[in-house]
Protein backbone atom coordinates (compact mmCIF):
# COMPACT_ATOMS: atom_id res chain seq x y z
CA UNK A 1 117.89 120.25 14.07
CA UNK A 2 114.70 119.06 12.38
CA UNK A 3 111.25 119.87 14.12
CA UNK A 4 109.24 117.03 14.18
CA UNK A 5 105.20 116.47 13.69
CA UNK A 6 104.74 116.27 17.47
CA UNK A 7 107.14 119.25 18.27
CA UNK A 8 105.87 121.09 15.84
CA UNK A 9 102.03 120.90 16.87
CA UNK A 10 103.24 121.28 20.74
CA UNK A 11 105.52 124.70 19.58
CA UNK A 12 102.30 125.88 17.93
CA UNK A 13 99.76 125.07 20.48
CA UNK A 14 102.00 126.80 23.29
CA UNK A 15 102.54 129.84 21.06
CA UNK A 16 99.02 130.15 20.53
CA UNK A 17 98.23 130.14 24.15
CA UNK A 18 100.64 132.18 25.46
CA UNK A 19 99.41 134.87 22.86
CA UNK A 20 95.87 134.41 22.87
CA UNK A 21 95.53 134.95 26.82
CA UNK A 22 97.04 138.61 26.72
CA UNK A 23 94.62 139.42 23.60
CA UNK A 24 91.57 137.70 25.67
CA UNK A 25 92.78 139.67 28.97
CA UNK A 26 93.60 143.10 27.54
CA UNK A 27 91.18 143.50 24.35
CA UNK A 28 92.87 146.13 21.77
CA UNK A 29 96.29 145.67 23.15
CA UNK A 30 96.96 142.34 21.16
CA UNK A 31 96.09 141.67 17.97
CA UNK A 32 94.83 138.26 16.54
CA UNK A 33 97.14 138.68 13.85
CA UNK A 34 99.75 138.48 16.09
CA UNK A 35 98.02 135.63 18.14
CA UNK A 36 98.07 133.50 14.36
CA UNK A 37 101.52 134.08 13.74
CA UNK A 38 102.73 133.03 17.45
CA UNK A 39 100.92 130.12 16.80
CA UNK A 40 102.81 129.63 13.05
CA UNK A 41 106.62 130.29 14.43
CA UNK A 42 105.80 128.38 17.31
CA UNK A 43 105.42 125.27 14.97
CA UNK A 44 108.32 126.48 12.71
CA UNK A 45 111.08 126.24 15.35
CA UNK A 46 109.08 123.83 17.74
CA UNK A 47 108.90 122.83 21.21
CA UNK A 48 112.53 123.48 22.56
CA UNK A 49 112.90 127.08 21.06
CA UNK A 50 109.33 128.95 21.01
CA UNK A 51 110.19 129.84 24.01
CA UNK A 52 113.13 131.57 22.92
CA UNK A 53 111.30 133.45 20.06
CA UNK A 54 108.77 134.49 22.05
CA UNK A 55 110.86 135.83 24.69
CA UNK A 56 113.09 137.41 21.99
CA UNK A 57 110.18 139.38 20.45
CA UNK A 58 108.63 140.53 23.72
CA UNK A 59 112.15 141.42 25.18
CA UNK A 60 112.78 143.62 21.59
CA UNK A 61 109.43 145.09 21.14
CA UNK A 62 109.20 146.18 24.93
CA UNK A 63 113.23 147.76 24.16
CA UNK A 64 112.15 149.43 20.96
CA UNK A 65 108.80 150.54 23.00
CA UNK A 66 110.15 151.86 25.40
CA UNK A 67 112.93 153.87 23.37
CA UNK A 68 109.87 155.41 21.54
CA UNK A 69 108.49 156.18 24.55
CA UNK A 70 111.25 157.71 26.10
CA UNK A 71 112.10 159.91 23.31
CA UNK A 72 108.64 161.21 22.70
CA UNK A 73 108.12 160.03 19.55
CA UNK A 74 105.26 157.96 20.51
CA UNK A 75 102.53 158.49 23.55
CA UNK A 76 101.52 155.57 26.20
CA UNK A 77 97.79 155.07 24.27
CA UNK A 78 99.67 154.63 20.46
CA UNK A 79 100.04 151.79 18.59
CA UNK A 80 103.02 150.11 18.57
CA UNK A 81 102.80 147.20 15.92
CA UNK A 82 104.05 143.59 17.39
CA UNK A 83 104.45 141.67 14.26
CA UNK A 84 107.38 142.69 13.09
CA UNK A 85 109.36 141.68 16.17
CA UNK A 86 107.37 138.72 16.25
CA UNK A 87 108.70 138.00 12.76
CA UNK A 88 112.16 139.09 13.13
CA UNK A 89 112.35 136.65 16.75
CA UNK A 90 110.87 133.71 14.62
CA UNK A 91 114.08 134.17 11.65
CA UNK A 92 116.38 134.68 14.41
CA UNK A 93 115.44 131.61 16.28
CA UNK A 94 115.27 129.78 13.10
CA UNK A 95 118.79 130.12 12.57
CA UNK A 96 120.00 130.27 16.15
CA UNK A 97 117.38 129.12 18.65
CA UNK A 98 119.07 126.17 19.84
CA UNK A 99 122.64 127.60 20.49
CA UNK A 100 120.59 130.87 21.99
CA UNK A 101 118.95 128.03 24.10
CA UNK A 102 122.04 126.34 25.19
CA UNK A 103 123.88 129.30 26.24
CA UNK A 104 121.21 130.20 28.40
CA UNK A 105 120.72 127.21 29.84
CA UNK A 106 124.36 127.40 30.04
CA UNK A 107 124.10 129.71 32.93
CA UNK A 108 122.70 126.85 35.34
């Protein structure tokens, strides 16, 4: 489905903020970088799906995170880069996002 000019600017502005209040709460943790392109995919895949593409990335970078973690190979106080999940959540929901979406929703 096409994104349109309002859904678009409302997927961007709600990507933005949900970013940009973990990067003004926790300084160091969260890029600005990452902020920006929250704010991009958000008006990519608009309103209906940023959800899903935010809740993609955070749900794979906190799996890869914490299988780093748990095998040693990184420490609690490294660096664990968010774009690329950010990225990789914004292709998937590009292609998927609204049948992701309405299997979830499914559920209810």
């Amino acid at each position: 489905p096409k994104v349109g000019i309002v859904g678009g600017l409302l997927g961007g502005g709600i990507g933005l903020a949900v970013m940009l209040l973990p990067a003004w709460l926790f300084r160091g943790g969260i890029g600005f970088g990452d902020v920006k392109m929250a704010g991009l995919i958000g008006a990519m895949v608009g309103l209906p799906t940023v959800g899903v593409a935010l809740l993609l990335a955070m749900l794979s970078g906190g799996l890869v995170a914490g299988l780093l973690l748990a095998l040693k190979i990184k420490g609690r106080k490294d660096a664990i880069p968010f774009g690329p999940f950010l990225s990789l959540a914004g292709m998937v929901t590009l292609l998927w996002g609204y049948d992701l979406l309405n299997w979830y929703l499914g559920f209810f």
